[in-house]
Protein backbone atom coordinates (compact mmCIF):
# COMPACT_ATOMS: atom_id res chain seq x y z
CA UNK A 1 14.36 8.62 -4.80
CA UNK A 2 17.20 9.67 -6.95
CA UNK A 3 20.16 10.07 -4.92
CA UNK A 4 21.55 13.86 -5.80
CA UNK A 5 23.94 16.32 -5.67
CA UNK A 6 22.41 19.82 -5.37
CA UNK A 7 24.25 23.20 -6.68
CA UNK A 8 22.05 26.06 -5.11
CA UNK A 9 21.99 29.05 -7.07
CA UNK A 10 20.90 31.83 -4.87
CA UNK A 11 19.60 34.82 -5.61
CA UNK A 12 19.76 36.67 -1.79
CA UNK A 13 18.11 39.72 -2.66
CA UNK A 14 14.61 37.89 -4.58
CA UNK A 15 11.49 39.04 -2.85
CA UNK A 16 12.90 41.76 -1.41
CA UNK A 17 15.24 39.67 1.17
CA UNK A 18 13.17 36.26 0.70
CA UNK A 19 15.84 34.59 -1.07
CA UNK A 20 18.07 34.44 1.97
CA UNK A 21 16.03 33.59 4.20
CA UNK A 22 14.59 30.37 1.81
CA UNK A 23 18.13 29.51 1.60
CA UNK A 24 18.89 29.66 5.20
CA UNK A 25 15.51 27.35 5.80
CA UNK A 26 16.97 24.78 2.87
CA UNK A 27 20.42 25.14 3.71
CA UNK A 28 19.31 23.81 7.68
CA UNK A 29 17.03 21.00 6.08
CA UNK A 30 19.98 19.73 4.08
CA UNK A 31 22.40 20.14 6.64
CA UNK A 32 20.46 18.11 8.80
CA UNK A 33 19.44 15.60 6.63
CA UNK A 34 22.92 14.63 5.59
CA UNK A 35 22.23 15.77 1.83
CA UNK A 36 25.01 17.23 -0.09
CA UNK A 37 24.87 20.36 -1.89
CA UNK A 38 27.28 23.44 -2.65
CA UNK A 39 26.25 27.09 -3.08
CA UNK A 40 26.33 29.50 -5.59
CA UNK A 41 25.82 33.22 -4.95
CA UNK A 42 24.32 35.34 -7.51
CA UNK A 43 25.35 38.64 -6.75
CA UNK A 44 23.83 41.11 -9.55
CA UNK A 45 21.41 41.42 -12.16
CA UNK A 46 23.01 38.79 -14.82
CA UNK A 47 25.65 37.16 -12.29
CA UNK A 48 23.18 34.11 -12.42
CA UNK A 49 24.01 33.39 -16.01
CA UNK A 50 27.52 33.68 -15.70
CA UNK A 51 26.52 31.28 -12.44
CA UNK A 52 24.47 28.88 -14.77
CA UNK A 53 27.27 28.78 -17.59
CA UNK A 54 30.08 28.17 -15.20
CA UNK A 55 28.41 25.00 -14.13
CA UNK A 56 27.04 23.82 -17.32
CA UNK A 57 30.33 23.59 -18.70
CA UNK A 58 32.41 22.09 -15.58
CA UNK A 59 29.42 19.48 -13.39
CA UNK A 60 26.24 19.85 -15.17
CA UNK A 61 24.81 16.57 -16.94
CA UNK A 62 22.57 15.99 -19.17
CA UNK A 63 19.61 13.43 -17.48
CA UNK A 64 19.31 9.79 -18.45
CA UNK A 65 16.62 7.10 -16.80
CA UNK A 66 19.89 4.60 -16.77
CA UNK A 67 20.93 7.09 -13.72
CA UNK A 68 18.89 5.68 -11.35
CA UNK A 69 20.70 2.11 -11.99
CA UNK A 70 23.75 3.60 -10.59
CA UNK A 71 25.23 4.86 -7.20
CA UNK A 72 26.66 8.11 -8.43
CA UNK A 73 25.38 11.43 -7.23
CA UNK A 74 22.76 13.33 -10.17
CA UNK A 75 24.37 17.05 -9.92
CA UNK A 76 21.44 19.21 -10.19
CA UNK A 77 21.04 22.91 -10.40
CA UNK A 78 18.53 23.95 -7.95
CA UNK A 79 17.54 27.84 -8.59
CA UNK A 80 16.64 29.55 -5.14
CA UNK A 81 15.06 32.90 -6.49
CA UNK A 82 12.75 34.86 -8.12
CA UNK A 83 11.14 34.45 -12.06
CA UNK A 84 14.05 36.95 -13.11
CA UNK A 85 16.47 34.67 -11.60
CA UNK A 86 15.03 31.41 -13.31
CA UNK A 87 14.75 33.20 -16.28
CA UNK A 88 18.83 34.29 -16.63
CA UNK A 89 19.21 30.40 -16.17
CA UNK A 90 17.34 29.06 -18.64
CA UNK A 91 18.55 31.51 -21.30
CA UNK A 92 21.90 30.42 -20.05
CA UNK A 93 21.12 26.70 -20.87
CA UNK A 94 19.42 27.77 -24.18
CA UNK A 95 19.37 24.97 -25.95
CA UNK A 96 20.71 22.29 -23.42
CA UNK A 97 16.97 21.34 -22.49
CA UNK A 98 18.00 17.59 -21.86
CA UNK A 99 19.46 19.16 -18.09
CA UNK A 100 17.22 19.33 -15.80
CA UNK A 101 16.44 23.03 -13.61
CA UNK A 102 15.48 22.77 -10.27
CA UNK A 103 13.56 25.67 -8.30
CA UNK A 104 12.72 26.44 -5.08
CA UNK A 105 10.56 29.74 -5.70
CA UNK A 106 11.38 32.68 -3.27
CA UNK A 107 10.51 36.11 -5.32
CA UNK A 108 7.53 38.61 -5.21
CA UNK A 109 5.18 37.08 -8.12
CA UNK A 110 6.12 33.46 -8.19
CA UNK A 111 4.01 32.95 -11.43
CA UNK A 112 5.73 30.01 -12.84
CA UNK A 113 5.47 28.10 -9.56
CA UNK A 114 1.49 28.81 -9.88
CA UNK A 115 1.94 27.66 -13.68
CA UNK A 116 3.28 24.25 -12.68
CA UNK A 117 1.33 23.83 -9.57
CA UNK A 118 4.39 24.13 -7.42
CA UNK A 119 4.73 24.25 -3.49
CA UNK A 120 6.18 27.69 -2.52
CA UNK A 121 7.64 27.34 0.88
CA UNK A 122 11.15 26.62 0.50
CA UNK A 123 10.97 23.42 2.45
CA UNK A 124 8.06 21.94 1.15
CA UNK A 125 8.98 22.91 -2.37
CA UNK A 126 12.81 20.82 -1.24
CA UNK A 127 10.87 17.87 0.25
CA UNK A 128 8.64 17.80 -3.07
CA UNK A 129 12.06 18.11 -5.11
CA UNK A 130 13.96 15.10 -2.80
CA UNK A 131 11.36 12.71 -3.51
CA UNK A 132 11.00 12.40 -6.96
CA UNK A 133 13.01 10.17 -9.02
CA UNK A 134 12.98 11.70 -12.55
CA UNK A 135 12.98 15.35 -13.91
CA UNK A 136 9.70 15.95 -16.50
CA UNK A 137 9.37 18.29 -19.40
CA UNK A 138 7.55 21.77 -19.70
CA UNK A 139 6.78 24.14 -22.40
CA UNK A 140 9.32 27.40 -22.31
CA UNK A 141 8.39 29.81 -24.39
CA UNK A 142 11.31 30.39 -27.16
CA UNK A 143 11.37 33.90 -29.15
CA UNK A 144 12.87 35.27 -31.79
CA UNK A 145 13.60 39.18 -32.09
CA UNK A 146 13.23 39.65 -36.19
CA UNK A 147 14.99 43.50 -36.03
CA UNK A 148 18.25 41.88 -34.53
CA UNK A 149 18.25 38.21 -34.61
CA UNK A 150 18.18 37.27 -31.21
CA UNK A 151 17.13 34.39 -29.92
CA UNK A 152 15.73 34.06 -26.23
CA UNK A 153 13.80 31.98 -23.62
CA UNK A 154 11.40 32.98 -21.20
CA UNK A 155 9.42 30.67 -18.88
CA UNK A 156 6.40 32.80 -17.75
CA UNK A 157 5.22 35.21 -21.00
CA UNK A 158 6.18 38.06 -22.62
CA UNK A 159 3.98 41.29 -22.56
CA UNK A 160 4.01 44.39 -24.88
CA UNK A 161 1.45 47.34 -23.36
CA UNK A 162 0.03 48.16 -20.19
CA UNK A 163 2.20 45.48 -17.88
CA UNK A 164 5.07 46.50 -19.21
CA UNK A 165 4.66 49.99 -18.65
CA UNK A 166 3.56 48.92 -15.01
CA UNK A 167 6.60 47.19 -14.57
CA UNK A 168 8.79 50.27 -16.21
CA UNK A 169 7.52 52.76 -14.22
CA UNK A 170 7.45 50.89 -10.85
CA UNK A 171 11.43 49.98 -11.28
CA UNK A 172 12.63 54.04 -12.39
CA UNK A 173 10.22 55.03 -8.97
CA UNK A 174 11.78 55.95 -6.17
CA UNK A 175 8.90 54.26 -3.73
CA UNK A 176 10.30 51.34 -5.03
CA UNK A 177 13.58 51.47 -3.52
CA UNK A 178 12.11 52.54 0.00
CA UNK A 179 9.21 50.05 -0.33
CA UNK A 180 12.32 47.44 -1.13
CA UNK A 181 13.98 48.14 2.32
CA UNK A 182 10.59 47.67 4.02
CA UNK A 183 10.40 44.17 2.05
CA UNK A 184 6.96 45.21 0.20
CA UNK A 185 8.77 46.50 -2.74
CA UNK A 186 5.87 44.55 -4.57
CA UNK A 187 3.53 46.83 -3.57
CA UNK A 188 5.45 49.21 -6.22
CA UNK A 189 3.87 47.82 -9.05
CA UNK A 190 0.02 48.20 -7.31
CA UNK A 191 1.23 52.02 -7.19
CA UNK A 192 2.74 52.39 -10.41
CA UNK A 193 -0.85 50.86 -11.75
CA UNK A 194 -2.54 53.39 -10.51
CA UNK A 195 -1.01 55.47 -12.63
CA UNK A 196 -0.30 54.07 -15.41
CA UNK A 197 -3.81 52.28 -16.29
CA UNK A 198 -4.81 55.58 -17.01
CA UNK A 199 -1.88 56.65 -19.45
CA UNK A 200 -1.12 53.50 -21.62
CA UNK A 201 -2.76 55.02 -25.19
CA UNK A 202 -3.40 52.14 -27.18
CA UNK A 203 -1.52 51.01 -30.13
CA UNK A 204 -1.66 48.82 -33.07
CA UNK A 205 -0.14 45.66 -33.49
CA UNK A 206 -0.38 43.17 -35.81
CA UNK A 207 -1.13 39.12 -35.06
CA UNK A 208 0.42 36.27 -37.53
CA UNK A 209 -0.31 32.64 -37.45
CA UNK A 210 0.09 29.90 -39.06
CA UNK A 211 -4.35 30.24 -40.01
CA UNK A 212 -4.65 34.25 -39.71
CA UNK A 213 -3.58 37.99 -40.08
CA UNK A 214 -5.21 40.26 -37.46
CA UNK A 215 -4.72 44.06 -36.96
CA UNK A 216 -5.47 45.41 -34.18
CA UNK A 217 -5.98 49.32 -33.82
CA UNK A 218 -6.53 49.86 -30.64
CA UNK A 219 -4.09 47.30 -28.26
CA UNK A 220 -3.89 47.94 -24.60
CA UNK A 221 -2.50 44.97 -23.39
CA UNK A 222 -0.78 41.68 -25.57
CA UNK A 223 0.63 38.87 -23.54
CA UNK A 224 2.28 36.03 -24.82
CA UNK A 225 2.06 33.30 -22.42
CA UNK A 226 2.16 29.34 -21.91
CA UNK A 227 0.91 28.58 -18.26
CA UNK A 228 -2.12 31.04 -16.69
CA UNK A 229 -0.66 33.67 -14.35
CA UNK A 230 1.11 37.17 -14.78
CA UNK A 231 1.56 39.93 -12.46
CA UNK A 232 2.06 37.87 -9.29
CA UNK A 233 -1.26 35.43 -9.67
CA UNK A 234 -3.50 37.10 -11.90
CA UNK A 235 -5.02 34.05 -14.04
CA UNK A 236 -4.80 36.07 -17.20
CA UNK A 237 -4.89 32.73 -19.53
CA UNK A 238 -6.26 30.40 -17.03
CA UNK A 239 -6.33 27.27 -19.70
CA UNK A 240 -3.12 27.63 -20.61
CA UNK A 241 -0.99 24.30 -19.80
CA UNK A 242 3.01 24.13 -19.78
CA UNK A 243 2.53 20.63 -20.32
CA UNK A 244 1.31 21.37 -23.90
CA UNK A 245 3.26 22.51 -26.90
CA UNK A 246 0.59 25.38 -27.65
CA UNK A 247 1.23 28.72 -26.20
CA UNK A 248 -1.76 31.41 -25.64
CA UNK A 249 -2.45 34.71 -26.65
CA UNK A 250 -4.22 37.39 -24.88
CA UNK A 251 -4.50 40.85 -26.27
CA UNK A 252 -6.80 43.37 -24.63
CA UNK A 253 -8.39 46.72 -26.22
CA UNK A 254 -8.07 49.44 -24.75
CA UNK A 255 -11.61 50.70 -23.77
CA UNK A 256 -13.47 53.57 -21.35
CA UNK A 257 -12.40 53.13 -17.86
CA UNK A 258 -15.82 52.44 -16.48
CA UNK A 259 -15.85 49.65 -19.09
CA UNK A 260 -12.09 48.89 -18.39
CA UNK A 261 -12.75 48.44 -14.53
CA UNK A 262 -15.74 45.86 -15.16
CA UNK A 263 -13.28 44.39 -17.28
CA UNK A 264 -10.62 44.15 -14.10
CA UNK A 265 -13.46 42.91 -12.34
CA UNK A 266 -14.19 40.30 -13.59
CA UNK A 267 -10.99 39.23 -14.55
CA UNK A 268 -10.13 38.95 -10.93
CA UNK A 269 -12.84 36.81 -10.74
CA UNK A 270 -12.03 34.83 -13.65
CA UNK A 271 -14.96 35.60 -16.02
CA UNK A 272 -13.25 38.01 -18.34
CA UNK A 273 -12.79 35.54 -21.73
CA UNK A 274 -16.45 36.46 -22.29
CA UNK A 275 -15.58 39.72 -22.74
CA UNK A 276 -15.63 41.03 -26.40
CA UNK A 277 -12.46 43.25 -25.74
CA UNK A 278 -10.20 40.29 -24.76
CA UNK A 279 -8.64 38.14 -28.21
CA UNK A 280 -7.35 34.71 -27.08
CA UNK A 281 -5.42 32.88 -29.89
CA UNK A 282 -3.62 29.21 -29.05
CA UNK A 283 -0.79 28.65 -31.69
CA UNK A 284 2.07 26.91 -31.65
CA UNK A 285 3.97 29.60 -33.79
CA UNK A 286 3.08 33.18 -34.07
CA UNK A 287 4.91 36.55 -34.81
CA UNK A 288 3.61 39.73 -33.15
CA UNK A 289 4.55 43.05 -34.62
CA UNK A 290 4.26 46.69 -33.12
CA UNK A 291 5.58 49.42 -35.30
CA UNK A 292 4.91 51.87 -32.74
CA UNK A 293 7.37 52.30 -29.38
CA UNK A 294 5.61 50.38 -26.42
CA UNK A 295 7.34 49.56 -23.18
CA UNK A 296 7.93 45.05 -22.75
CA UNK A 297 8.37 42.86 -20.21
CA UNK A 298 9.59 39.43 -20.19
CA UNK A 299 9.28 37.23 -17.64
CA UNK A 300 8.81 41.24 -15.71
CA UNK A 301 12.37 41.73 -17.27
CA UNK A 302 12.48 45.31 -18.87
CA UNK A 303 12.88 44.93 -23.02
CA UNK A 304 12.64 48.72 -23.37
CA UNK A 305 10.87 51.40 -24.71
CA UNK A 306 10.55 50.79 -28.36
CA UNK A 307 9.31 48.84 -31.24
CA UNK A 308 8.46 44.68 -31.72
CA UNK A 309 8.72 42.71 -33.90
CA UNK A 310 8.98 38.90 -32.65
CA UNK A 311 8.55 35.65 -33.45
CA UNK A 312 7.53 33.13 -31.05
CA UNK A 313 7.55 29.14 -30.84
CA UNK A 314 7.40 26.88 -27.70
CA UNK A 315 10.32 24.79 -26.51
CA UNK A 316 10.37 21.81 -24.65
CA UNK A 317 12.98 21.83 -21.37
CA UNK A 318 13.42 19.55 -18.61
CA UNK A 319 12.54 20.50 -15.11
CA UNK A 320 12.89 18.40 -11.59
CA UNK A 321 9.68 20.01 -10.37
């Protein structure tokens, strides 16, 4: 067991008031354990990459296997918090993927701590952390905005349609807010889907790869995604591995509802790739273009109402999971 030095990044307000608790339950383990560790607050939307960057440039390190051979404490960045928080910290390391994240999951969805098969109670996801001597790498997905040159990382997928438009509408309603203070705010998006499902027109977007052109006329749905899960466990891609350097594509038609529901159907019970209105494309590059406005989502981050046009490749980044 590595001995470490944990920075806790907290994100308070994740899961509608989970985050404190979790960091109450992991502050008592560590306290009683004898394990040292300082805290970090993140106080708004974006304060954890201010957070992230303040430590990478004063006690971060990159990892090295000769660590173990010493008696010096590993400073690690532990993320207590939600996929929005762990998102604003990896696009804060951006291309410093040689030091290692950890995360102790404690938001609503939790779908990257599904994609890596990770414990999430706060305590057993510390325990799991304490006992492992080396950080290992995972696929991030790394993507390139072609209309303005950004460059970003996201480490559960990127959506353009119908999930996007859920996620939209569910953070402009005002349920939301009151749902919040009765810590169910999740149950927003279930009422924003209601809705929406029956609005989202579809659209057409055009696929590149490296072996293919495809238009699409009639999009409902296109997620960009390397592990399985979106929308707080739904196994949307459920072969997709982090662990490989492919990332998976799954665009949905939009269809009748009757046909649409079967389609929910069985995609809750994980026999929708049958389906002839579901695409699934595994590339390790790929550039997605919508010339009509849609709503996006990354990582179930608003991108806004408007058009795509993105470029995608995976990146490898280390991770003390």
């Amino acid at each position: 067991m590595t001995d470490l030095h944990l920075h806790l990044l907290i994100n308070e307000k994740a899961g509608s008031g989970t985050g404190k608790k979790a960091a109450e339950h992991v502050k008592h383990y560590l306290n009683t354990h004898h394990i040292s560790y300082d805290t970090h607050i993140s106080e708004y939307h974006g304060h954890a990459v201010t957070l992230a960057k303040q430590l990478l440039n004063s006690v971060l390190a990159p990892w090295s296997s000769k660590l173990n051979d010493t008696n010096t404490h590993f400073p690690l960045l532990v993320v207590l918090g939600g996929d929005g928080t762990l998102h604003e910290v990896i696009n804060a390391f951006g291309e410093h993927t040689d030091i290692p994240i950890g995360y102790i999951p404690c938001g609503s969805g939790n779908d990257f701590a599904r994609g890596v098969n990770l414990e999430r109670q706060p305590v057993e996801a510390l325990e799991h952390l304490l006992q492992l001597n080396e950080p290992d790498f995972y696929n991030t997905l790394c993507y390139k905005d072609n209309n303005t040159g950004d460059v970003n990382y996201c480490s559960n997928n990127i959506g353009i349609g119908v999930d996007a438009n859920i996620v939209a509408t569910a953070n402009h309603s005002t349920a939301k807010k009151q749902l919040n203070k009765l810590k169910i705010g999740s149950l927003s998006y279930l009422t924003a889907a209601t809705s929406v499902i029956f609005k989202q027109k579809g659209f057409p977007l055009t696929l590149i790869t490296d072996d293919e052109t495809t238009a699409f006329n009639n999009t409902f749905l296109c997620t960009t995604t390397n592990h399985p899960y979106f929308g707080g466990g739904v196994a949307l891609a459920p072969f997709a591995d982090p662990k490989k350097e492919d990332m998976t594509i799954m665009i949905v038609e939009r269809i009748a509802f009757p046909k649409l529901a079967r389609l929910i159907g069985q995609l809750l019970r994980r026999k929708h790739l049958a389906s002839k209105y579901l695409h699934q494309y595994n590339t390790t590059e790929a550039r997605l273009i919508s010339n009509t406005p849609q709503y996006g989502q990354v990582d179930g981050e608003e991108m806004g109402y408007r058009t795509f046009d993105i470029s995608f490749t995976t990146k490898k980044r280390l991770f003390w999971l």
